[in-house]
C-alpha atoms as a PDB file:
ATOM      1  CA  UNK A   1      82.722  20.197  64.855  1.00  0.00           C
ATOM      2  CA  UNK A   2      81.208  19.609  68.116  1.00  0.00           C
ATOM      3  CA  UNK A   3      78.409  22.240  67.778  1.00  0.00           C
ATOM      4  CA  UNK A   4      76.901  19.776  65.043  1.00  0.00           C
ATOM      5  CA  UNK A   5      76.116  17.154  67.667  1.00  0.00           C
ATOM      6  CA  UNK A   6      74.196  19.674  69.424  1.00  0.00           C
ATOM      7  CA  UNK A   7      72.456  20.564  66.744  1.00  0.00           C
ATOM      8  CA  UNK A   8      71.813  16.932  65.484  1.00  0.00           C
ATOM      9  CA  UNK A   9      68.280  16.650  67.945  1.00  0.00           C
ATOM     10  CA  UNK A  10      66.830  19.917  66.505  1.00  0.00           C
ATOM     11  CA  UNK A  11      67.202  18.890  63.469  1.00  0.00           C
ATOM     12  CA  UNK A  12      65.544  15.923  64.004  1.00  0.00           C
ATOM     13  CA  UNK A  13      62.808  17.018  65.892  1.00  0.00           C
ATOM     14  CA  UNK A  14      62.007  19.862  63.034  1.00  0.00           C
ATOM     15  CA  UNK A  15      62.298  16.623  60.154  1.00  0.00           C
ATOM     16  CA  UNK A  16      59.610  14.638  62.150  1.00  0.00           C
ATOM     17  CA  UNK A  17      57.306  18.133  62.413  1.00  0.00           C
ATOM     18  CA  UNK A  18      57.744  18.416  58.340  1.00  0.00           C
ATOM     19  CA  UNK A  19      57.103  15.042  57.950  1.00  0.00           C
ATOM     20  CA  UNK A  20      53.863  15.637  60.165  1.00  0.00           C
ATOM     21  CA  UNK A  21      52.895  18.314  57.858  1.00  0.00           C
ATOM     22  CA  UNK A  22      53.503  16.487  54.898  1.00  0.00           C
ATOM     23  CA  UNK A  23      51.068  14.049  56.209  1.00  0.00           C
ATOM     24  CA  UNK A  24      48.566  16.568  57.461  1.00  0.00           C
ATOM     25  CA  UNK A  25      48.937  18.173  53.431  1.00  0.00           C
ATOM     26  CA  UNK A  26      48.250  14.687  51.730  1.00  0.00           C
ATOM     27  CA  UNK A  27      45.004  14.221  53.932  1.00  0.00           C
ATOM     28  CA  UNK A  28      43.892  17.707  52.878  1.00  0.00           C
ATOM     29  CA  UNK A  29      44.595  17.019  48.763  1.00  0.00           C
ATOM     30  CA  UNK A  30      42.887  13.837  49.247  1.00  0.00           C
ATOM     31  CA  UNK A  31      39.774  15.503  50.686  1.00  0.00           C
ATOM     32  CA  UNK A  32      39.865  18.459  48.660  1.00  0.00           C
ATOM     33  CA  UNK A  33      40.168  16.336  45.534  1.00  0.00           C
ATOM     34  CA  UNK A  34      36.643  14.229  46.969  1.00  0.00           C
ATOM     35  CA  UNK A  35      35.285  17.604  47.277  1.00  0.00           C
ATOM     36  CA  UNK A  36      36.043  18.573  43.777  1.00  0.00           C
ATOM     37  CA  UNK A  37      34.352  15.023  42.472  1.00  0.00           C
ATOM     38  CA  UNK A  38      31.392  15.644  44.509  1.00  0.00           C
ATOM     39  CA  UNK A  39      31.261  18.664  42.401  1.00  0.00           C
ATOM     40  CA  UNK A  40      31.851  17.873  39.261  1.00  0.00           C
ATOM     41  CA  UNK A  41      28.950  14.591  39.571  1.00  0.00           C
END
C-alpha cells in the first residue's frame, strides 16, 4: 500500500496538466466557433 503514496504526486501533477489542456481546448472551441460566425455573416 505504500507505493500509492508515491504515486499520489504524479498523479496530481498529470490531473493539473489535463486540466491545463482542458482549458487550452475550451479557448480553442470558443475561437473556432467565432471563426465559424464570422463565416457564416
Amino acid at each position: 500500500m505504500e507505493f500509492l503514496a508515491y504515486l499520489a504526486p504524479v498523479a496530481f501533477v498529470f490531473s493539473l496538466a489535463a486540466l491545463a489542456q482542458l482549458g487550452s481546448l475550451k479557448k480553442e472551441i470558443e475561437h473556432l466557433k467565432n471563426e465559424l460566425e464570422k463565416l457564416n455573416n
